[in-house]
C-alpha atoms as a PDB file:
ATOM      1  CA  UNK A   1     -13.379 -21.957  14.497  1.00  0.00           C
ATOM      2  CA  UNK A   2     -13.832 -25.822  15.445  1.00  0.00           C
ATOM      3  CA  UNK A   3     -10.978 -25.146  18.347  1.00  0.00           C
ATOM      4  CA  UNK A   4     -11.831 -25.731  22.015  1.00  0.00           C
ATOM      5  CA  UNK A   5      -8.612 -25.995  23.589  1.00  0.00           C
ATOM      6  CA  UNK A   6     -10.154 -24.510  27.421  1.00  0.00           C
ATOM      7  CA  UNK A   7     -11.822 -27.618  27.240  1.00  0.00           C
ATOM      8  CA  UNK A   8     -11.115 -31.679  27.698  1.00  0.00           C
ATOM      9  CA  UNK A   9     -11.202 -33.132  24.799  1.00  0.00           C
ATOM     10  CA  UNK A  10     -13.966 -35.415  25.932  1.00  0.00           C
ATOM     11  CA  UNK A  11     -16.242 -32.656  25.947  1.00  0.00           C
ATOM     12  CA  UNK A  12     -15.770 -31.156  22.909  1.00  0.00           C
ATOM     13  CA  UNK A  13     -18.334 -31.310  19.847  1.00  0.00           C
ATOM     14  CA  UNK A  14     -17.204 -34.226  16.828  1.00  0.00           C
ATOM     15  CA  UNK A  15     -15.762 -31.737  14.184  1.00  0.00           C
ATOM     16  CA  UNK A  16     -13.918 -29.865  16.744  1.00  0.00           C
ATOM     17  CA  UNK A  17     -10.381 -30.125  17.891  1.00  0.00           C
ATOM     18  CA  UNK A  18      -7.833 -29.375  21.626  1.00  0.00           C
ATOM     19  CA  UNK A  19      -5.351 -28.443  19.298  1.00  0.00           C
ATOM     20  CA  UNK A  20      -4.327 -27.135  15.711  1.00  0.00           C
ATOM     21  CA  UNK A  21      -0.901 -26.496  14.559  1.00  0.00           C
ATOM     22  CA  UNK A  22       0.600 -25.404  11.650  1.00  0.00           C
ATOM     23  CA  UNK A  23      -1.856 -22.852  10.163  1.00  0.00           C
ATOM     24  CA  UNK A  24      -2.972 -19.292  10.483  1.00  0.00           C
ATOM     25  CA  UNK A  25      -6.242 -18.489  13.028  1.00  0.00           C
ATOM     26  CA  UNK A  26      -8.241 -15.462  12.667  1.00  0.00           C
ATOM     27  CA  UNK A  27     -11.136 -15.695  15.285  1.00  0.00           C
ATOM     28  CA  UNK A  28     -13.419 -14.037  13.768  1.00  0.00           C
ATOM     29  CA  UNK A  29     -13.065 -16.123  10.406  1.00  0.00           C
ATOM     30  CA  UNK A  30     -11.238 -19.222  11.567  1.00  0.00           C
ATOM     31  CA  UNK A  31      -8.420 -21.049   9.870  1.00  0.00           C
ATOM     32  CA  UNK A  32      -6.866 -18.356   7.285  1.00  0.00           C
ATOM     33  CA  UNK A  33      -4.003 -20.328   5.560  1.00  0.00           C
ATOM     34  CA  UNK A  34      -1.352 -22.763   6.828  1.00  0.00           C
ATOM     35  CA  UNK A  35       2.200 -21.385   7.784  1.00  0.00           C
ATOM     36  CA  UNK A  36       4.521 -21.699   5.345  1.00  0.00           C
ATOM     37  CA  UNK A  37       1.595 -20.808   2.991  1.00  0.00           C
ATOM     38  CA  UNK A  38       3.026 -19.067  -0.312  1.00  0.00           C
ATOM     39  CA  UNK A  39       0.552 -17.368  -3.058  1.00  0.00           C
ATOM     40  CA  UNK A  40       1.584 -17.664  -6.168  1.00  0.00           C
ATOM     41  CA  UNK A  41       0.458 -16.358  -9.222  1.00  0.00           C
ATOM     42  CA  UNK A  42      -1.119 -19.335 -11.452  1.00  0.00           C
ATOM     43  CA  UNK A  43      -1.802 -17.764 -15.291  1.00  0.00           C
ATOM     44  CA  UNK A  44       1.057 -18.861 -17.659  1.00  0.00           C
ATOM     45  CA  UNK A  45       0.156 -17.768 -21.216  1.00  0.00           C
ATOM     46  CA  UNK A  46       2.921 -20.011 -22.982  1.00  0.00           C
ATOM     47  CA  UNK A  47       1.213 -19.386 -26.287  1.00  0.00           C
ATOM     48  CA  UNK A  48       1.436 -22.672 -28.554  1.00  0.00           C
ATOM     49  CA  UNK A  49       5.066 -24.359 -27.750  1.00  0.00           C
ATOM     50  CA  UNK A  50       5.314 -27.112 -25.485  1.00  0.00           C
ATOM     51  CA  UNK A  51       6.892 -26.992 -22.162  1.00  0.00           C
ATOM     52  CA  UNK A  52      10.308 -28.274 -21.750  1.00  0.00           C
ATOM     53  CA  UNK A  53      11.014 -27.291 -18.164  1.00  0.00           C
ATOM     54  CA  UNK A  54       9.543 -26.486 -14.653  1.00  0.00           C
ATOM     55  CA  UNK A  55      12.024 -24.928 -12.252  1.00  0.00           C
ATOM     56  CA  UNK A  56      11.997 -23.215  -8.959  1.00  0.00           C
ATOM     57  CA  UNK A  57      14.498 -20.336  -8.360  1.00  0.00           C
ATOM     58  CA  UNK A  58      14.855 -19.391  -5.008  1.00  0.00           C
ATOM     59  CA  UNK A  59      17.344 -16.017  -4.429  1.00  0.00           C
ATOM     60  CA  UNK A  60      19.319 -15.974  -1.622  1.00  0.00           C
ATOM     61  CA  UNK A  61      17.152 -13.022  -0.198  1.00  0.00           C
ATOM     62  CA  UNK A  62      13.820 -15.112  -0.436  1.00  0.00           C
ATOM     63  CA  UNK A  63      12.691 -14.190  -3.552  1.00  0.00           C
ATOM     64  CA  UNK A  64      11.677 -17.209  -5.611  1.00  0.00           C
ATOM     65  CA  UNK A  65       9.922 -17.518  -9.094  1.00  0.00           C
ATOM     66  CA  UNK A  66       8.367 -20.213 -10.528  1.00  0.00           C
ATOM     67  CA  UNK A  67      10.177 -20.593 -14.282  1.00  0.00           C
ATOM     68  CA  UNK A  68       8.846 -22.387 -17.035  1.00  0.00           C
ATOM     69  CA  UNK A  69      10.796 -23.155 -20.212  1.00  0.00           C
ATOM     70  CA  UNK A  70       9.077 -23.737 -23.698  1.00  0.00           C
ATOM     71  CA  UNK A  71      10.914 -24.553 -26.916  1.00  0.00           C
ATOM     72  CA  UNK A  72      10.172 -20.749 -27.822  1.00  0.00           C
ATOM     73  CA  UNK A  73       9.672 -18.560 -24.837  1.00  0.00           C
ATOM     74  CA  UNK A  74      10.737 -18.626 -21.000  1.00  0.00           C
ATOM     75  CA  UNK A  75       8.306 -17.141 -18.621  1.00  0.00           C
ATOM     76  CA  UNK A  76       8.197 -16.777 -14.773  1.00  0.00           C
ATOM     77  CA  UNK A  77       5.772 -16.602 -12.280  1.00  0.00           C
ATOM     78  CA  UNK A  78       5.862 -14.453  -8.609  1.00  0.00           C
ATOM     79  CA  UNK A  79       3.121 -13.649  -6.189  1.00  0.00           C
ATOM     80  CA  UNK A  80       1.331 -11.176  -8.719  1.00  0.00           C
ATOM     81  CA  UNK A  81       1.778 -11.519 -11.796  1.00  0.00           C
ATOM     82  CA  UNK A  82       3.036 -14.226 -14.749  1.00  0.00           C
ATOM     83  CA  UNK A  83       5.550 -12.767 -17.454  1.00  0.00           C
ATOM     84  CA  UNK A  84       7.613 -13.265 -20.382  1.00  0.00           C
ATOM     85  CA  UNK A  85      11.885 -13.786 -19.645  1.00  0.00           C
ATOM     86  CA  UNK A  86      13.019 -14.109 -23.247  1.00  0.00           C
ATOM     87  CA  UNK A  87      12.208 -15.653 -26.105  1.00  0.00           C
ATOM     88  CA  UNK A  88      13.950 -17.916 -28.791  1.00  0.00           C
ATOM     89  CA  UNK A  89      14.166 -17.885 -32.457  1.00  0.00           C
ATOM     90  CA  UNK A  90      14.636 -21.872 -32.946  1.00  0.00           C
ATOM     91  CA  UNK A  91      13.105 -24.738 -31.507  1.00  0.00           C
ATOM     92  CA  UNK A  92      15.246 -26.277 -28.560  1.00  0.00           C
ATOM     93  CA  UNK A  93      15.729 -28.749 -25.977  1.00  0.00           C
ATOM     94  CA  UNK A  94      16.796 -25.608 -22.971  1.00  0.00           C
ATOM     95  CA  UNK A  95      19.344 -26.762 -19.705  1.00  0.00           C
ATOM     96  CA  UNK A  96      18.655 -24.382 -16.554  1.00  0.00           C
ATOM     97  CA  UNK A  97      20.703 -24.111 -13.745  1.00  0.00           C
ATOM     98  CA  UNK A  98      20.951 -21.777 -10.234  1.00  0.00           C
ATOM     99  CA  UNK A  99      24.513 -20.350 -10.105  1.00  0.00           C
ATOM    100  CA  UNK A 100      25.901 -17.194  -8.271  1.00  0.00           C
ATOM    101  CA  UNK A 101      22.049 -16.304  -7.060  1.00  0.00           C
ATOM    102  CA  UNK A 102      21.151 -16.471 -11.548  1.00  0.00           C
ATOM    103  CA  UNK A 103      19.674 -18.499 -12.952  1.00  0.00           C
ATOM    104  CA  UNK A 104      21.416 -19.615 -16.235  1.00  0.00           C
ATOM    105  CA  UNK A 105      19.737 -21.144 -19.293  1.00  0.00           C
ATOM    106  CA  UNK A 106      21.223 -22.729 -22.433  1.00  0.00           C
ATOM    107  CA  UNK A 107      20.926 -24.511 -25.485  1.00  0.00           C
ATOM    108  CA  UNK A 108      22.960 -26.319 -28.162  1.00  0.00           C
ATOM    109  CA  UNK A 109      21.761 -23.511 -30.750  1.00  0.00           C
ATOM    110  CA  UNK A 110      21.840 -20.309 -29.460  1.00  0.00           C
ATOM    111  CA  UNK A 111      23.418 -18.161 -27.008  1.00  0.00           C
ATOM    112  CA  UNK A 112      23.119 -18.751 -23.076  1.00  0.00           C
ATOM    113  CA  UNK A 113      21.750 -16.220 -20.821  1.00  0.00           C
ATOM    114  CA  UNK A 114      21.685 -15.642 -17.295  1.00  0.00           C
ATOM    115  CA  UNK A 115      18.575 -13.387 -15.355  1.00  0.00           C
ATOM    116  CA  UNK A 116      18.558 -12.075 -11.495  1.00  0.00           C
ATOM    117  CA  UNK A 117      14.974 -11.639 -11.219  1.00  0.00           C
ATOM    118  CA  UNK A 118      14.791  -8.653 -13.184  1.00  0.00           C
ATOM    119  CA  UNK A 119      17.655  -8.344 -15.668  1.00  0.00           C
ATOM    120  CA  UNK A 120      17.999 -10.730 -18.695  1.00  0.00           C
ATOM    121  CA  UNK A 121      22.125 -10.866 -20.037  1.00  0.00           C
ATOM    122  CA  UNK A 122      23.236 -12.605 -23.022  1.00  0.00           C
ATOM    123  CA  UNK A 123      26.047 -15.170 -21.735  1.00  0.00           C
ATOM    124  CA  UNK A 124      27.461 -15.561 -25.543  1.00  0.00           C
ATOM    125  CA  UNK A 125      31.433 -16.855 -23.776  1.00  0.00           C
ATOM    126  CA  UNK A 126      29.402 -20.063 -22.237  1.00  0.00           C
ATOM    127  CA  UNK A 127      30.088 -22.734 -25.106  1.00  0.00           C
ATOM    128  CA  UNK A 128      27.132 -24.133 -26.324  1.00  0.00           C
ATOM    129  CA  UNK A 129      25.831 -27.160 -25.102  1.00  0.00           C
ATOM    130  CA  UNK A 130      22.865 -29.858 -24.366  1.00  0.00           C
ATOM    131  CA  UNK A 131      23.474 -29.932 -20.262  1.00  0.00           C
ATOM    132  CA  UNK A 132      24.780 -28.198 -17.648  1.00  0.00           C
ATOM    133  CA  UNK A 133      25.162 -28.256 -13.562  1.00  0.00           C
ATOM    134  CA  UNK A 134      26.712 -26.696 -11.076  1.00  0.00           C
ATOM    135  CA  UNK A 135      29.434 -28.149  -8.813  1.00  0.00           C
ATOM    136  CA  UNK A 136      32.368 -26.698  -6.469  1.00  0.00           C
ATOM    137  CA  UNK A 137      31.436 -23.335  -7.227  1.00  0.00           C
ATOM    138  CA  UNK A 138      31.887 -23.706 -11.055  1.00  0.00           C
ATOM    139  CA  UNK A 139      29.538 -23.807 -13.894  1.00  0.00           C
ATOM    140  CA  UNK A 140      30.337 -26.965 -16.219  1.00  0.00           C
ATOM    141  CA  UNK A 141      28.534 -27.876 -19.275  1.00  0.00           C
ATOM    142  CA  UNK A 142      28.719 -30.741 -22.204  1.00  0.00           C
ATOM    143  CA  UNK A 143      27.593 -32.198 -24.970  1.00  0.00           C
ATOM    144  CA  UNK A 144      28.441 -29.801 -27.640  1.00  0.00           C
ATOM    145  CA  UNK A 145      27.397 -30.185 -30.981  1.00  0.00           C
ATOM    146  CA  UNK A 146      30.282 -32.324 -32.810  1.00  0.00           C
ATOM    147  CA  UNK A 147      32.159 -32.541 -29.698  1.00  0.00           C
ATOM    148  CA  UNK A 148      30.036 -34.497 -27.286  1.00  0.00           C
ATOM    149  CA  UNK A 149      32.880 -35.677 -24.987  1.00  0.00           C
ATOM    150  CA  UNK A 150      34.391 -32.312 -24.317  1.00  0.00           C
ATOM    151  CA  UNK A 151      33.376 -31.214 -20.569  1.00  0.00           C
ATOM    152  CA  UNK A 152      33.506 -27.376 -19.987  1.00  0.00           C
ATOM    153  CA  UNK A 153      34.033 -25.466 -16.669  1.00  0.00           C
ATOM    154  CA  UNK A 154      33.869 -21.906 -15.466  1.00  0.00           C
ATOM    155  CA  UNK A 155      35.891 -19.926 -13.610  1.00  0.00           C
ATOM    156  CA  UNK A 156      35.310 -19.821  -9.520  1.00  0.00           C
ATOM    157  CA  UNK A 157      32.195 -17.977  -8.596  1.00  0.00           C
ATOM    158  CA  UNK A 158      31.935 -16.235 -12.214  1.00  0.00           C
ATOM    159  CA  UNK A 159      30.133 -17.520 -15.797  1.00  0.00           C
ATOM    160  CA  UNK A 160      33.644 -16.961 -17.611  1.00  0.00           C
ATOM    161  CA  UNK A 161      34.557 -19.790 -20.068  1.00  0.00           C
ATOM    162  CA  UNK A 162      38.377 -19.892 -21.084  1.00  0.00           C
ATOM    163  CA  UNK A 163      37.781 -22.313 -24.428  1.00  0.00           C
ATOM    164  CA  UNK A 164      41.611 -22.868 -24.611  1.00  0.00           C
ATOM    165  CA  UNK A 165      42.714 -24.215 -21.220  1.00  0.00           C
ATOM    166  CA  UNK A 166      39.346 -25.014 -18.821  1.00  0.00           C
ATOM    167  CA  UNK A 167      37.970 -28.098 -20.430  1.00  0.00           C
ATOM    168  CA  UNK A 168      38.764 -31.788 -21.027  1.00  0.00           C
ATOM    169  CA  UNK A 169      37.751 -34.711 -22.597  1.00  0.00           C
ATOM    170  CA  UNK A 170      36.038 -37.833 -21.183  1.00  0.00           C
ATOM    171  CA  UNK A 171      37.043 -41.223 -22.697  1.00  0.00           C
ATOM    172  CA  UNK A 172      36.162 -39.513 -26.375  1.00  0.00           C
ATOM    173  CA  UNK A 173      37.385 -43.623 -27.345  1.00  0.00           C
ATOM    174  CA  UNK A 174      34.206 -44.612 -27.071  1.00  0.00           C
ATOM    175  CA  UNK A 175      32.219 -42.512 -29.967  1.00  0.00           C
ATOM    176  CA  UNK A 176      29.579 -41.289 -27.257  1.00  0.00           C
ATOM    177  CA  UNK A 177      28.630 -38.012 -25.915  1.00  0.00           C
ATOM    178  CA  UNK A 178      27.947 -36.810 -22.191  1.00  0.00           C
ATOM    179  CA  UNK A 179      24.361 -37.822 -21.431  1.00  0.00           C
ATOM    180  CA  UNK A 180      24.018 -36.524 -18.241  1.00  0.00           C
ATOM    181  CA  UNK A 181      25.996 -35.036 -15.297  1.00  0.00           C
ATOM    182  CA  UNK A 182      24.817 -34.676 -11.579  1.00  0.00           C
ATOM    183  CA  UNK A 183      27.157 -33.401  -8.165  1.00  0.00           C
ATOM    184  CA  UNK A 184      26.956 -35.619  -5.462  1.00  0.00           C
ATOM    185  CA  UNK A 185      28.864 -35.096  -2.383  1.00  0.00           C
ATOM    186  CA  UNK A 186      32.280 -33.360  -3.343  1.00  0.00           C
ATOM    187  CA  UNK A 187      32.071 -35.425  -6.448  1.00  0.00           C
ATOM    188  CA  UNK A 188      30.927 -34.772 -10.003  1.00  0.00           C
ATOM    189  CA  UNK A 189      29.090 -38.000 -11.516  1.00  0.00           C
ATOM    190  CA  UNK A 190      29.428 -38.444 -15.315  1.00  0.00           C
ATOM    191  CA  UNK A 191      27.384 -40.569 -17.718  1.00  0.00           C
ATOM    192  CA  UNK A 192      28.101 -41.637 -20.936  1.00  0.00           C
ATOM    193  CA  UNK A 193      26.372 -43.977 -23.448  1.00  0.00           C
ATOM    194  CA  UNK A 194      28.602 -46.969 -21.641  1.00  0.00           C
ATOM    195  CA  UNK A 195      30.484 -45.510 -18.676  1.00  0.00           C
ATOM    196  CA  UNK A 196      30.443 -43.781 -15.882  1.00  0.00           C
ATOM    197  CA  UNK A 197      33.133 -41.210 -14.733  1.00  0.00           C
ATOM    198  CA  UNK A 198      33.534 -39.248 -11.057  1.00  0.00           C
ATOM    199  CA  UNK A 199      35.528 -36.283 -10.670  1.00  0.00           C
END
């Protein structure tokens, strides 16, 4: 397989090596794959739409999926086989997120839903909204049609949305929405059009 490591490495052929780490041997067919090698599944048929989103979901047993988000149709990959999550009726600019070992996708038209792998539920209490992440152990989401400075949050550990008492506004003064949101450390970063807000 190109390894002589019986040897000195001074007396080895050119294309051979003392040492090889990192990879699979068979000695009878040589180098199989490296470790940490994973196969996935490469077919997507995503039909006509265009893709919005590439994501990785991981499961806290191992499992991960490859997801990939259209305006139209959300499929996943694993190590056989590439398949349809859900489709949409309406064009739309999707957030995804990982939350309580789900992941959770959303739009500013339609519905959220969350999926475990194998199970697709219809999330209609999550408000709808443009973007979404996932800090101290809560789901929070803005940028709701009409009310772009409102920041939702869910309850601990749970998807549940109370729409009179778990949300707030940030610095609605201006006449911007939430662009963006991002944790960092044990803080949650907020953009707006002209400011910038930590919780």
């Amino acid at each position: 397989v190109g390894l002589f490591d019986k040897y000195s490495a001074d007396t080895i052929p050119e294309n051979a090596s003392s040492g090889l780490s990192n990879i699979y041997i068979d000695k009878d067919v040589g180098i199989t794959k490296r470790k940490g090698y994973i196969k996935d599944y490469s077919t997507f048929t995503l039909g006509a739409y265009p893709v919005k989103l590439g994501y990785e979901y991981i499961k806290e047993n191992g499992a991960r999926y490859k997801v990939s988000l259209t305006s139209r149709t959300y499929y996943y990959t694993d190590s056989t086989s590439s398949n349809t999550i859900t489709t949409s009726a309406t064009d739309n600019d999707p957030w995804i997120v990982t939350y309580t070992d789900k992941i959770y996708v959303g739009n500013v038209i339609e519905n959220a839903w969350n999926w475990d792998g194998s199970t697709v539920l219809v999330s209609s209490w999550i408000p709808k909204c443009e973007i979404a992440c996932v800090y101290a152990n809560r789901l929070w989401i803005a940028n709701e049609t009409g009310s772009g400075s409102i920041l939702y949050w869910s309850g601990l550990y749970n998807h549940w949305f109370d729409e009179v008492d778990d949300w707030r506004y940030i610095y609605p003064q201006d006449g911007t929405p939430i662009k963006a949101m991002k944790a960092y450390g044990n803080k949650l970063i907020i953009w707006k059009e002209y400011s910038t807000w930590m919780l």
